[in-house]
PDB file of N, CA and C in Angstrom:
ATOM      1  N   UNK A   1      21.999   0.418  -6.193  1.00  0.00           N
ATOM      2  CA  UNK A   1      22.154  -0.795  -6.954  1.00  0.00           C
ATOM      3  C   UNK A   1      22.548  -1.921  -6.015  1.00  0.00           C
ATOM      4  N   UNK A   2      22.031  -3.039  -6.146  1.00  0.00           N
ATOM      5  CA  UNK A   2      22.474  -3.974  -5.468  1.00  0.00           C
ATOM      6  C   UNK A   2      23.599  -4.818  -5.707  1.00  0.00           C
ATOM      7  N   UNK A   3      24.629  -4.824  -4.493  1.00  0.00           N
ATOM      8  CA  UNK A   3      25.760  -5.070  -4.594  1.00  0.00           C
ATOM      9  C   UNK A   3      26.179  -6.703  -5.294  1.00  0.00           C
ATOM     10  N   UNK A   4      24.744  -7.576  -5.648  1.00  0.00           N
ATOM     11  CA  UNK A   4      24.543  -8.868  -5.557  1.00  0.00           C
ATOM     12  C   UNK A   4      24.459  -8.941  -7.133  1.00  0.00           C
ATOM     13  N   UNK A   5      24.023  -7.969  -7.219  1.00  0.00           N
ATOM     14  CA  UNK A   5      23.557  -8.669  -9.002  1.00  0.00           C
ATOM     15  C   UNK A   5      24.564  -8.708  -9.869  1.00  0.00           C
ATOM     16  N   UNK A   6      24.781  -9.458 -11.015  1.00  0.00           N
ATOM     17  CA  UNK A   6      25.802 -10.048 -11.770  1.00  0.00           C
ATOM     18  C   UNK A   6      26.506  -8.853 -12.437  1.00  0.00           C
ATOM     19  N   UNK A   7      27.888  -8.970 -12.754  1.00  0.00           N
ATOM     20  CA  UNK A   7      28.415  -7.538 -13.249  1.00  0.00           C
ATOM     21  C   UNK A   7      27.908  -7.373 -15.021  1.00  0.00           C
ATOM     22  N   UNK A   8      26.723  -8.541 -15.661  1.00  0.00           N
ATOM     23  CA  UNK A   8      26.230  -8.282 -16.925  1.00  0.00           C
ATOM     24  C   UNK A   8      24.790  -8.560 -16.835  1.00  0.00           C
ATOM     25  N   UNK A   9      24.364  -7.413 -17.486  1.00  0.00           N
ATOM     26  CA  UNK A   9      22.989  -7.429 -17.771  1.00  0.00           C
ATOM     27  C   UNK A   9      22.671  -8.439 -18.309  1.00  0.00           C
ATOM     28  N   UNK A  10      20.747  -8.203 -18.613  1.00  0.00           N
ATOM     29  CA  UNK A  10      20.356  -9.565 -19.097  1.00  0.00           C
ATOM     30  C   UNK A  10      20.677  -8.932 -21.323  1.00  0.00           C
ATOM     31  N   UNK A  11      21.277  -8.804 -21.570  1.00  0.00           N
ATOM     32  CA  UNK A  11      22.019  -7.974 -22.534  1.00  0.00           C
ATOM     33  C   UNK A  11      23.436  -8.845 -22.707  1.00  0.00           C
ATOM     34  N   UNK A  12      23.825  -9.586 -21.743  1.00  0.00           N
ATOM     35  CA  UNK A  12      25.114  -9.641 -21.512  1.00  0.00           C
ATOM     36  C   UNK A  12      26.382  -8.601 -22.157  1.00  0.00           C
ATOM     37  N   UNK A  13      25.744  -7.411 -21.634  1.00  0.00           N
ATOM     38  CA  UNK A  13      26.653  -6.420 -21.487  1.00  0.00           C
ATOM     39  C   UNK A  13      27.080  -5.656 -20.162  1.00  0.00           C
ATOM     40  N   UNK A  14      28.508  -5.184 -19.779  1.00  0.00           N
ATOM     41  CA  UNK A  14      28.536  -4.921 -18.465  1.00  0.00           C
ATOM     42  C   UNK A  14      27.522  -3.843 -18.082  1.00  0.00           C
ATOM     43  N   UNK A  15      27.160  -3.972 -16.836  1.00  0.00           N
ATOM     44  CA  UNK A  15      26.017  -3.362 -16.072  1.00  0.00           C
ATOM     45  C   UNK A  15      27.084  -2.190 -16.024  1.00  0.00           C
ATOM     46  N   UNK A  16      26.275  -1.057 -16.281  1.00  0.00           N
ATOM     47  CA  UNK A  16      27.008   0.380 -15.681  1.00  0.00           C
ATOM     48  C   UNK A  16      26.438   0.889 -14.075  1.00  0.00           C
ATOM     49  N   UNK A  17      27.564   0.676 -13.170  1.00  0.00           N
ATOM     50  CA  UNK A  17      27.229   0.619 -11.877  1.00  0.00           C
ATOM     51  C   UNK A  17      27.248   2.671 -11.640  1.00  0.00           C
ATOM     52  N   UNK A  18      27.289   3.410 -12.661  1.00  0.00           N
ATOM     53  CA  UNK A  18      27.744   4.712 -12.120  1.00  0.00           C
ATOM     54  C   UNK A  18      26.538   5.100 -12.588  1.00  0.00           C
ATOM     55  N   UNK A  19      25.723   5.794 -11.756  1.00  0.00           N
ATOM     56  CA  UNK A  19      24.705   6.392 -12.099  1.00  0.00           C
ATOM     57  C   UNK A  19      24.893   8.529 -11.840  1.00  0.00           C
ATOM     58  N   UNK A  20      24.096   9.118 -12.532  1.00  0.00           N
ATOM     59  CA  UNK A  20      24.532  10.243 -12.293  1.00  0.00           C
ATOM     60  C   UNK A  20      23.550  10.652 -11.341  1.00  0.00           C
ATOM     61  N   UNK A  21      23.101  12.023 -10.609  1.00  0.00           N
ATOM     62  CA  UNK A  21      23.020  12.501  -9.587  1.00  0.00           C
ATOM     63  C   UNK A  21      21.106  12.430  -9.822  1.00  0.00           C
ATOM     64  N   UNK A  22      20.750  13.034 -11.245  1.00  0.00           N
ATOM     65  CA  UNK A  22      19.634  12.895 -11.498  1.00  0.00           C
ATOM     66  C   UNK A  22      18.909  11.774 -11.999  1.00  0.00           C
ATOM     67  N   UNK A  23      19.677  10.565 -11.781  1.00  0.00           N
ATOM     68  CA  UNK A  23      19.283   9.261 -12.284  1.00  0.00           C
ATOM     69  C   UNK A  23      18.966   8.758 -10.970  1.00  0.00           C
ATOM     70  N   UNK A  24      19.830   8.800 -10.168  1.00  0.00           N
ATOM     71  CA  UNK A  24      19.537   8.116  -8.739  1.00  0.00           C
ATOM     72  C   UNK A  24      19.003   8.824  -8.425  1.00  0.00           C
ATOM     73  N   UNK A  25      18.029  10.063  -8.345  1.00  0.00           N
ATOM     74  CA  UNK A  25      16.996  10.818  -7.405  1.00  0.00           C
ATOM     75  C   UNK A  25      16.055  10.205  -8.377  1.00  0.00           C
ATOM     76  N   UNK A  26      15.822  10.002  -9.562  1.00  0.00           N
ATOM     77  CA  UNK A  26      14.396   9.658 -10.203  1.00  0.00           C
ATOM     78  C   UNK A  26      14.323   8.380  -9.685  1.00  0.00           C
ATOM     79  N   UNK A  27      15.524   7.187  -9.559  1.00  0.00           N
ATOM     80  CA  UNK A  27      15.229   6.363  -9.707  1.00  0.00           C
ATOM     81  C   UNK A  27      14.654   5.748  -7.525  1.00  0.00           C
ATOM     82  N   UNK A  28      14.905   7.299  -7.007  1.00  0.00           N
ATOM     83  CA  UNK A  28      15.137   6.610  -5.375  1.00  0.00           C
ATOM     84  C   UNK A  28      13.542   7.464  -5.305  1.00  0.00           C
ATOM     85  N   UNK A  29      13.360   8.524  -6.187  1.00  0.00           N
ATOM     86  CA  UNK A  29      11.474   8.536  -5.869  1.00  0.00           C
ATOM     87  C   UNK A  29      10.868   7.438  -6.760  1.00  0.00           C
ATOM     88  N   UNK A  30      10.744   7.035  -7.241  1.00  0.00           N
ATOM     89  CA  UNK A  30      10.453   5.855  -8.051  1.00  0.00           C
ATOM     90  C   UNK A  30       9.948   4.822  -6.906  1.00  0.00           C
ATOM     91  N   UNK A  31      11.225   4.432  -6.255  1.00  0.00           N
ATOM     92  CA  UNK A  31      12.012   3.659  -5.484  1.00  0.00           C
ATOM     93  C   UNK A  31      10.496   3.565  -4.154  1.00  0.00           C
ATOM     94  N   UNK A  32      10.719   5.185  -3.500  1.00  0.00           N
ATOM     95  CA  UNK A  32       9.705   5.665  -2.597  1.00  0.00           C
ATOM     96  C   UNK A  32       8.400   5.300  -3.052  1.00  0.00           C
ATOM     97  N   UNK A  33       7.925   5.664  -3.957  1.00  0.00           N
ATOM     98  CA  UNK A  33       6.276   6.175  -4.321  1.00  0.00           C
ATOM     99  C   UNK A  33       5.934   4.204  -4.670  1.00  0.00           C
ATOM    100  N   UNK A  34       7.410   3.298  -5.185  1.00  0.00           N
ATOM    101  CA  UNK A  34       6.269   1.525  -5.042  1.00  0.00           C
ATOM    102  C   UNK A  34       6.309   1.436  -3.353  1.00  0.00           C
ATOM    103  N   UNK A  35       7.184   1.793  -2.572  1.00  0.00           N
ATOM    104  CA  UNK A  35       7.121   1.244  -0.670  1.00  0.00           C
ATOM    105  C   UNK A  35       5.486   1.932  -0.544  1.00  0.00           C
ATOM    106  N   UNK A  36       5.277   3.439  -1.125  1.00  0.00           N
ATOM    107  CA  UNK A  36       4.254   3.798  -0.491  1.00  0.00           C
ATOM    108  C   UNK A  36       3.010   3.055  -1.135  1.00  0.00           C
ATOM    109  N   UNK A  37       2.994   2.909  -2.554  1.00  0.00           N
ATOM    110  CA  UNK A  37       1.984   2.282  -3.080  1.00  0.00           C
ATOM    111  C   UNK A  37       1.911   0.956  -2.263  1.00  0.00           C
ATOM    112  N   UNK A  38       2.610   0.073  -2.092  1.00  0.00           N
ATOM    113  CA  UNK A  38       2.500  -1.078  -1.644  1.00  0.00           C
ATOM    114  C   UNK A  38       2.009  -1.112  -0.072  1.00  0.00           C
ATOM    115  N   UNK A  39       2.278  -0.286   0.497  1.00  0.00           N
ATOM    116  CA  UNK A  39       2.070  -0.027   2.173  1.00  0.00           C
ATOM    117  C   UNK A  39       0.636   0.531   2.087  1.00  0.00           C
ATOM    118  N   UNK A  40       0.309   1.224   1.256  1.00  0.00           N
ATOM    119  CA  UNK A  40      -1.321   1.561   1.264  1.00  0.00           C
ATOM    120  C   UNK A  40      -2.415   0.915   0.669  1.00  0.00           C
ATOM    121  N   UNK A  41      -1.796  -0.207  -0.002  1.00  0.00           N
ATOM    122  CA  UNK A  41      -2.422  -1.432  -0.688  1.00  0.00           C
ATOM    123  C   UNK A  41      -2.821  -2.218   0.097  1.00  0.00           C
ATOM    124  N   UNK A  42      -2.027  -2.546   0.698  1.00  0.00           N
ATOM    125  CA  UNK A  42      -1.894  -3.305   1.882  1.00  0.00           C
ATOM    126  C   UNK A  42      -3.141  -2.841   2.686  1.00  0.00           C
ATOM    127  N   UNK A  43      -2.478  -1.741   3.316  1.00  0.00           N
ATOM    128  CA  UNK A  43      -3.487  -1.099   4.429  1.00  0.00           C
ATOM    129  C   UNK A  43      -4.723  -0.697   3.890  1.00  0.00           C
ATOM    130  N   UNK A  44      -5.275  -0.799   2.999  1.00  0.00           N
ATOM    131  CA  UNK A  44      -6.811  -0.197   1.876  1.00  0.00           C
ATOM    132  C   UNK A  44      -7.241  -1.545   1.430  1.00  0.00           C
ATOM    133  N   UNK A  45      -6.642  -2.463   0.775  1.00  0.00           N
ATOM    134  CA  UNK A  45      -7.691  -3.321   0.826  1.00  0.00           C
ATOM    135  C   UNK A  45      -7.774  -4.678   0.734  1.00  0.00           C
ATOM    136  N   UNK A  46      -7.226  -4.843   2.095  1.00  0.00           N
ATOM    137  CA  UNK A  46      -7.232  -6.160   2.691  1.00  0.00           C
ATOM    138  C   UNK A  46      -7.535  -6.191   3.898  1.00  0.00           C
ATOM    139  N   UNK A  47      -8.728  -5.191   4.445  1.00  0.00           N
ATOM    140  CA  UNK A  47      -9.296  -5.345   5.758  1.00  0.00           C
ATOM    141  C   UNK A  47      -8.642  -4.821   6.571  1.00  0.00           C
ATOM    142  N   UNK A  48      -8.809  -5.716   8.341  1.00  0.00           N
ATOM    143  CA  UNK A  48      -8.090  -4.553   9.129  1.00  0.00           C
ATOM    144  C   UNK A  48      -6.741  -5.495   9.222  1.00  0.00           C
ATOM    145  N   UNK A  49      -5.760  -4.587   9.620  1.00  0.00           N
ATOM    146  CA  UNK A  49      -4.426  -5.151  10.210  1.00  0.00           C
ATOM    147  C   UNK A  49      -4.362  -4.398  11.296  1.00  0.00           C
ATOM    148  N   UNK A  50      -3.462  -5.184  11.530  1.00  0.00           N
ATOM    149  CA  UNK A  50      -3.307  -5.217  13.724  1.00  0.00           C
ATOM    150  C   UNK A  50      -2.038  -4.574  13.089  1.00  0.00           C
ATOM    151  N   UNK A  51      -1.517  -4.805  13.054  1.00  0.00           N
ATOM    152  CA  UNK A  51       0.077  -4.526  13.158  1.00  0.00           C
ATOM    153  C   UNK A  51       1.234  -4.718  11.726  1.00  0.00           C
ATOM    154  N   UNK A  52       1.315  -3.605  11.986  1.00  0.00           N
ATOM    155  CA  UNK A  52       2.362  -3.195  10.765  1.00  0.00           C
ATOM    156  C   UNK A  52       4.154  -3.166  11.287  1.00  0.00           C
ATOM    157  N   UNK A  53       4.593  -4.708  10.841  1.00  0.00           N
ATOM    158  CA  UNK A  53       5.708  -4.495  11.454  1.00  0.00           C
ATOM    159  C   UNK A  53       6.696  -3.947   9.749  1.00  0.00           C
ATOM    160  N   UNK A  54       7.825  -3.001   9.954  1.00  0.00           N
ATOM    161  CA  UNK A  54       8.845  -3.082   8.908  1.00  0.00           C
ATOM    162  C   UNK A  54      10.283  -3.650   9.635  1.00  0.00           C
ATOM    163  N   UNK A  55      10.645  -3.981   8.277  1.00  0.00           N
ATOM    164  CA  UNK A  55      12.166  -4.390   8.864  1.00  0.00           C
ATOM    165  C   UNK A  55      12.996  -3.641   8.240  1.00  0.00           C
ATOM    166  N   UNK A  56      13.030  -2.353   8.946  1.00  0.00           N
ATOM    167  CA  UNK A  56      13.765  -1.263   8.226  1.00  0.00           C
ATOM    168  C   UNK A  56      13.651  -0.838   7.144  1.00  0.00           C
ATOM    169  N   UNK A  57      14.768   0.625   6.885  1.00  0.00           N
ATOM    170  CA  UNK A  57      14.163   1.763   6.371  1.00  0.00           C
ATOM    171  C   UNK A  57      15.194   1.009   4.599  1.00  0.00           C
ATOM    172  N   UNK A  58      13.597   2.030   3.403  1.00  0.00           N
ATOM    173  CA  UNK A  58      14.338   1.726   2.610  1.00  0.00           C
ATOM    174  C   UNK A  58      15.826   2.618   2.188  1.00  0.00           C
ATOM    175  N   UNK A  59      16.530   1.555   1.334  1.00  0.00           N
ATOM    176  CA  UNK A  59      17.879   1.806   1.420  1.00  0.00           C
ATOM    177  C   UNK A  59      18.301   3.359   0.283  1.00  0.00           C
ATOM    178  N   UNK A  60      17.633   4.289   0.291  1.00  0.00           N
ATOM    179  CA  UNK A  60      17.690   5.131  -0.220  1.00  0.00           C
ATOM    180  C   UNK A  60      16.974   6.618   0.736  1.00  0.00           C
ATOM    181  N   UNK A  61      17.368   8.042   0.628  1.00  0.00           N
ATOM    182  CA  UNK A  61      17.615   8.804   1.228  1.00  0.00           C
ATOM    183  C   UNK A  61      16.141   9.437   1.553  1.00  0.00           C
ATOM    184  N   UNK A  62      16.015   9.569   2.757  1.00  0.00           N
ATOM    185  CA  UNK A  62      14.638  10.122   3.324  1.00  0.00           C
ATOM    186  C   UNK A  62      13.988   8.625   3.130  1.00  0.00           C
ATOM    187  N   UNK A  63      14.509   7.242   3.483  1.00  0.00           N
ATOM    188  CA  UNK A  63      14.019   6.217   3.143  1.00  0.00           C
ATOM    189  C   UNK A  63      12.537   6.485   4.428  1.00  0.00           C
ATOM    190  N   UNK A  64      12.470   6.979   5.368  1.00  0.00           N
ATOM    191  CA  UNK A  64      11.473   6.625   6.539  1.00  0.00           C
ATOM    192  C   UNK A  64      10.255   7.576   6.090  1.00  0.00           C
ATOM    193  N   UNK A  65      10.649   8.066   4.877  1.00  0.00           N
ATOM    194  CA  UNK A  65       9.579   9.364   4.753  1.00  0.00           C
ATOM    195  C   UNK A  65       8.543   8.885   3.943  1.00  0.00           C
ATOM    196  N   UNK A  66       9.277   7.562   3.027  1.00  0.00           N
ATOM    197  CA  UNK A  66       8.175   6.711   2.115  1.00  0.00           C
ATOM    198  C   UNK A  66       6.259   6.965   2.609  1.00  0.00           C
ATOM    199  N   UNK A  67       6.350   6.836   3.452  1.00  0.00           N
ATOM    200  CA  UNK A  67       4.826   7.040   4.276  1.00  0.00           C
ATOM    201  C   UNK A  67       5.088   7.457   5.729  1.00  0.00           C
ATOM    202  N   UNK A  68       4.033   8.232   5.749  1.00  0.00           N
ATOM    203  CA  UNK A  68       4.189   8.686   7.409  1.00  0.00           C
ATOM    204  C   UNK A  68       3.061   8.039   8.461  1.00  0.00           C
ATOM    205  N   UNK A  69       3.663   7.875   9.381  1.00  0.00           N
ATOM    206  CA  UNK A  69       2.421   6.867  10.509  1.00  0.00           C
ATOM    207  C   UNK A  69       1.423   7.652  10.559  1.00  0.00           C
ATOM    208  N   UNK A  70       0.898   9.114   9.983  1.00  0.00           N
ATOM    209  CA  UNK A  70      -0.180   9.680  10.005  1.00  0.00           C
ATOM    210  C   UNK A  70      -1.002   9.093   9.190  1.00  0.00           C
ATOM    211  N   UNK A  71      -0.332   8.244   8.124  1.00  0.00           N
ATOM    212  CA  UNK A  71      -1.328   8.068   6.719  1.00  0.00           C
ATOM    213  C   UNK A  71      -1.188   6.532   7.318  1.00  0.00           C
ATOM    214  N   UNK A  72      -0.485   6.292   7.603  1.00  0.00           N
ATOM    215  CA  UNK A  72      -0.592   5.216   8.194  1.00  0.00           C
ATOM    216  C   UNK A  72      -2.100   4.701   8.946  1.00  0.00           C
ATOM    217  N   UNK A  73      -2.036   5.555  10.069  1.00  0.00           N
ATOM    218  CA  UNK A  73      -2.918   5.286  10.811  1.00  0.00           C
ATOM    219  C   UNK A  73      -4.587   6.018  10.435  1.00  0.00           C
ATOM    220  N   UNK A  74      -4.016   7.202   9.503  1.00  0.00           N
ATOM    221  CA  UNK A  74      -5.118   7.602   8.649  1.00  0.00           C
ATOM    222  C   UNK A  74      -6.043   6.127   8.096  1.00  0.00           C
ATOM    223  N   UNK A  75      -5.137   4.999   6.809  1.00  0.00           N
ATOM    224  CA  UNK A  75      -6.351   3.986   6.949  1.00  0.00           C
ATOM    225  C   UNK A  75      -6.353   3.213   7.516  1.00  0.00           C
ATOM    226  N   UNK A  76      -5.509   2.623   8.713  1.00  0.00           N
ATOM    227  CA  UNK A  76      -5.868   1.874   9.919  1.00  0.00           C
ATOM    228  C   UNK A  76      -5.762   2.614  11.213  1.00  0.00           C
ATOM    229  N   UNK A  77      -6.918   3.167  11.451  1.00  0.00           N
ATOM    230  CA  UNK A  77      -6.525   3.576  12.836  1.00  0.00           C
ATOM    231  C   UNK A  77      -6.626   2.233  14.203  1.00  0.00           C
ATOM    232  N   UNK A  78      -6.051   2.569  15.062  1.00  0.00           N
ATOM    233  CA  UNK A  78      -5.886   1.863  15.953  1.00  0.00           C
ATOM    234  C   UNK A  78      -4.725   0.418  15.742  1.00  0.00           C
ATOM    235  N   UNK A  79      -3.973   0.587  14.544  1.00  0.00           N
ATOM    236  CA  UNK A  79      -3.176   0.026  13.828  1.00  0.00           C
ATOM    237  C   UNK A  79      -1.728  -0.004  15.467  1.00  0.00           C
ATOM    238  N   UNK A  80      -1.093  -1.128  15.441  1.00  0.00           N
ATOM    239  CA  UNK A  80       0.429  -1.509  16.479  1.00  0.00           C
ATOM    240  C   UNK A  80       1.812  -1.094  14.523  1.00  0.00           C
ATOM    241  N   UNK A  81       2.248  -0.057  15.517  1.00  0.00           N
ATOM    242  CA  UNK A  81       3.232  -0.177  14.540  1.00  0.00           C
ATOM    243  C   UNK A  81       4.929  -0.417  14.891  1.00  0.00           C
ATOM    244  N   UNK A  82       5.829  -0.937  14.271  1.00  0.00           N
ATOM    245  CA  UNK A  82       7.065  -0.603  14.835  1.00  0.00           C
ATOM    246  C   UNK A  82       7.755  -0.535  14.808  1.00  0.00           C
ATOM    247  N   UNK A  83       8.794   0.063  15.251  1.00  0.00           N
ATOM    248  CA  UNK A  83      10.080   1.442  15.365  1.00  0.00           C
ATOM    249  C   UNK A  83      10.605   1.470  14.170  1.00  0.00           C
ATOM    250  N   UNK A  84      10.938   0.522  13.586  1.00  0.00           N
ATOM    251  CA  UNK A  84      11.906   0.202  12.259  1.00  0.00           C
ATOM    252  C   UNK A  84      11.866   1.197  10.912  1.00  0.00           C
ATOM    253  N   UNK A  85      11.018   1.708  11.171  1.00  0.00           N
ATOM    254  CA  UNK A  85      10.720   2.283   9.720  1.00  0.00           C
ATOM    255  C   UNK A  85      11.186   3.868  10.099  1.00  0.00           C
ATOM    256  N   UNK A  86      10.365   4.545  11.275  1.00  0.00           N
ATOM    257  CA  UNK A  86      10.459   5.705  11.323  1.00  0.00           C
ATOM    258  C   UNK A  86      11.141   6.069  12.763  1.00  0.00           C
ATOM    259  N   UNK A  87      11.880   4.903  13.579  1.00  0.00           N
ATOM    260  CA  UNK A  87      12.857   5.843  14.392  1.00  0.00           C
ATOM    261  C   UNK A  87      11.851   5.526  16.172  1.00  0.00           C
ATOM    262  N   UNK A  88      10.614   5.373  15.911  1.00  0.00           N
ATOM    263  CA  UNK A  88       9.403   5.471  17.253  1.00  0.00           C
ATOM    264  C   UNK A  88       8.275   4.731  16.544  1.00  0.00           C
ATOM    265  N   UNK A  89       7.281   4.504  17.033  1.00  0.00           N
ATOM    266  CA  UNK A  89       6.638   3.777  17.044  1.00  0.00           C
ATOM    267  C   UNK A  89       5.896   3.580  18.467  1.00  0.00           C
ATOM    268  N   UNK A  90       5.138   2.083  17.988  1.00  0.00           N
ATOM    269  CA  UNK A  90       4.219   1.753  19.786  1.00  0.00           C
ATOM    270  C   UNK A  90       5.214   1.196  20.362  1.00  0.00           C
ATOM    271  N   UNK A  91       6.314   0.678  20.444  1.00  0.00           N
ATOM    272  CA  UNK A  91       6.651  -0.322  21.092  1.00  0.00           C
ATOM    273  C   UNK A  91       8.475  -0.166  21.009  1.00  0.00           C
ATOM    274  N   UNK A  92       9.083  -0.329  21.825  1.00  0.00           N
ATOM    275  CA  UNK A  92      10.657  -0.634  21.902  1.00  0.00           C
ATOM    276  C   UNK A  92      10.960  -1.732  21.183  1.00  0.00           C
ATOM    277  N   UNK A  93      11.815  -1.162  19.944  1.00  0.00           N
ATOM    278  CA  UNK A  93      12.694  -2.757  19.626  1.00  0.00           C
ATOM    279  C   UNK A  93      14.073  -2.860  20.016  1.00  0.00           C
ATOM    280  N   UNK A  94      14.722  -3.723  20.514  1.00  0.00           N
ATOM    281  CA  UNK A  94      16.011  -3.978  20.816  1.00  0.00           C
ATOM    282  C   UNK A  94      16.842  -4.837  19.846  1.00  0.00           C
ATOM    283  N   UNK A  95      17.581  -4.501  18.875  1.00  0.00           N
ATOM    284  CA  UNK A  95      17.890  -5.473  17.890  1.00  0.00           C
ATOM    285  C   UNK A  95      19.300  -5.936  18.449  1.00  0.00           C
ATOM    286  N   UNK A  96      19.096  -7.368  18.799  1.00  0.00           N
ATOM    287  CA  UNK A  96      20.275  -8.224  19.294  1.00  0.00           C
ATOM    288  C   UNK A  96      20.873  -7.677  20.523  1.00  0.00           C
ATOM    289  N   UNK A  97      20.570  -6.633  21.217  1.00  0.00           N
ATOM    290  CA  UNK A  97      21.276  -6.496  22.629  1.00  0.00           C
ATOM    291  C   UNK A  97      20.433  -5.565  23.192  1.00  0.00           C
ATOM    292  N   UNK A  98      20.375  -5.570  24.254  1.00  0.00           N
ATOM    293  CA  UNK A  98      19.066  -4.740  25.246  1.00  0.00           C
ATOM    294  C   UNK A  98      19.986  -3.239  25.254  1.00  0.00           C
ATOM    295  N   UNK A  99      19.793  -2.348  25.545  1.00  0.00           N
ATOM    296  CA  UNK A  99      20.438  -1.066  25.490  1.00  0.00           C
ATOM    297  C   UNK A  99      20.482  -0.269  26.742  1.00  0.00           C
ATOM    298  N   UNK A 100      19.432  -0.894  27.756  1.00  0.00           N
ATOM    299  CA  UNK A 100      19.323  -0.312  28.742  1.00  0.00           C
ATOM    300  C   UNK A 100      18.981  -1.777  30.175  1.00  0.00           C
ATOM    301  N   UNK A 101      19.144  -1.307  31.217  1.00  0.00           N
ATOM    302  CA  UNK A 101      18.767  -2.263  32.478  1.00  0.00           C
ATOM    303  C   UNK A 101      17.780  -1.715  32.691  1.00  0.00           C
ATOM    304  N   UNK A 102      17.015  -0.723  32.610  1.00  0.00           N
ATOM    305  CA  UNK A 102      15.791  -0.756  33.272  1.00  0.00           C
ATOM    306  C   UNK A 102      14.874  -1.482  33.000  1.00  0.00           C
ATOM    307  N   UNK A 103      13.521  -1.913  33.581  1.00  0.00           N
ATOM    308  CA  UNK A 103      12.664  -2.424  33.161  1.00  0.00           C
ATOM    309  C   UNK A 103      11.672  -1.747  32.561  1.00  0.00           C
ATOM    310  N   UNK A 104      11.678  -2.093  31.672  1.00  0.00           N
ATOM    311  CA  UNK A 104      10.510  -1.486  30.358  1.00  0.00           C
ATOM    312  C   UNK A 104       9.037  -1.413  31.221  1.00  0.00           C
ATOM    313  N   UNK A 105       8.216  -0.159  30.455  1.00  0.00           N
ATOM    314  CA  UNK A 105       7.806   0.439  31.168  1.00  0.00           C
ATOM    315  C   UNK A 105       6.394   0.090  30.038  1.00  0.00           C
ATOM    316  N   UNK A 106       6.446   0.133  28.753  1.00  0.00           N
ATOM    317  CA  UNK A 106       5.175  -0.328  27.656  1.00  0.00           C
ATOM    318  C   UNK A 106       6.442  -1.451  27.063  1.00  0.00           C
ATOM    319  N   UNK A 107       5.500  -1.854  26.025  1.00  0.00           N
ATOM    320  CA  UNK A 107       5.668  -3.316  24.917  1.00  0.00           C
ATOM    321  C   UNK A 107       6.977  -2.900  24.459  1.00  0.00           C
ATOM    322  N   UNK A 108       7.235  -4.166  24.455  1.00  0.00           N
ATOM    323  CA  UNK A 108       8.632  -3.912  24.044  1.00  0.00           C
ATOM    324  C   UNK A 108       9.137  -5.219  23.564  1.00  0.00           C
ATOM    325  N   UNK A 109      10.377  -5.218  22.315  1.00  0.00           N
ATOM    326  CA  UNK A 109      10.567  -6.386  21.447  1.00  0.00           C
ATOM    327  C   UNK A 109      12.226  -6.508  21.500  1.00  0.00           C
ATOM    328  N   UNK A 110      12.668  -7.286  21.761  1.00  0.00           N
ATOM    329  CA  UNK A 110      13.605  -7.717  21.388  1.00  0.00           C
ATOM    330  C   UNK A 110      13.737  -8.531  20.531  1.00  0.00           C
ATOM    331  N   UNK A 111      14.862  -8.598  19.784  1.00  0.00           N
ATOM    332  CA  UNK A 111      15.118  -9.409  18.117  1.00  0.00           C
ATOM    333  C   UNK A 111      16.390  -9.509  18.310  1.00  0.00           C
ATOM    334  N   UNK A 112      16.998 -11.122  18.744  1.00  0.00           N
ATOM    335  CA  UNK A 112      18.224 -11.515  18.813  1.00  0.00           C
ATOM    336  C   UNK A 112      18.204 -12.662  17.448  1.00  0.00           C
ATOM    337  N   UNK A 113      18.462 -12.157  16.031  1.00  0.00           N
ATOM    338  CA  UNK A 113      19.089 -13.055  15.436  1.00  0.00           C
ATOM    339  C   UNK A 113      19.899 -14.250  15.441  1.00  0.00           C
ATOM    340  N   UNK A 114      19.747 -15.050  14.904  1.00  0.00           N
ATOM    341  CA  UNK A 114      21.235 -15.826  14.761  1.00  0.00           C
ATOM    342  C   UNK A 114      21.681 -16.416  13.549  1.00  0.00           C
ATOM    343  N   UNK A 115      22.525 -16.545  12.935  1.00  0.00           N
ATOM    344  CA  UNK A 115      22.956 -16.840  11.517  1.00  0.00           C
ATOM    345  C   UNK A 115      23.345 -18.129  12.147  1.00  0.00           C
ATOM    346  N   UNK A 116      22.952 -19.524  11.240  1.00  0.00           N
ATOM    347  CA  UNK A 116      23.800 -20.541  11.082  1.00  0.00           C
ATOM    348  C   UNK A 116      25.047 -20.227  10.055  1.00  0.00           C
TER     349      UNK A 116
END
């Protein structure tokens, strides 16, 4: 549940933030099967894409499993994908601080945010 939304439904009754064990597994495959629908929508039929970036995994358990870069690349092959979703990928991301001194050896991204 998102920590943002108002403590009353559109009901204006309080939102029940306690869900039980089999509510949040229906509701986190649910959750899974729109990332995957939407990621294969995407990738099926709107031509080719170069590159599939995510910005991380969804916020529910086995979130990286939503789709696998096999099916991934199953309908785009030759598809740039990266790290964010499943851990590896084509390319190094560094989010806000480099992790290592060596010099990178393939593509590689750094992502230094900044909040005003």
């Amino acid at each position: 549940m998102n920590p943002e939304f108002p403590s009353l439904g559109s009901d204006w009754k309080p939102r029940n933030l306690q869900r039980s064990d089999s509510e949040l597994s229906l509701h986190q495959r649910a959750y899974a099967t729109t990332v995957k629908g939407q990621v294969e929508e995407l990738l099926a039929r709107y031509g080719k894409i170069d590159l599939l970036w995510f910005d991380g995994k969804p916020p529910i358990a086995d979130g990286d499993k939503c789709i696998t870069i096999e099916r991934i690349r199953e309908l785009q092959p030759g598809i740039v994908i990266n790290p964010c979703l499943h851990g590896r990928g084509d390319f190094v991301t560094h989010m806000r601080r480099l992790t290592t001194n060596a010099v990178a050896t393939g593509w590689t991204d750094f992502c230094n945010m900044s909040f005003l």
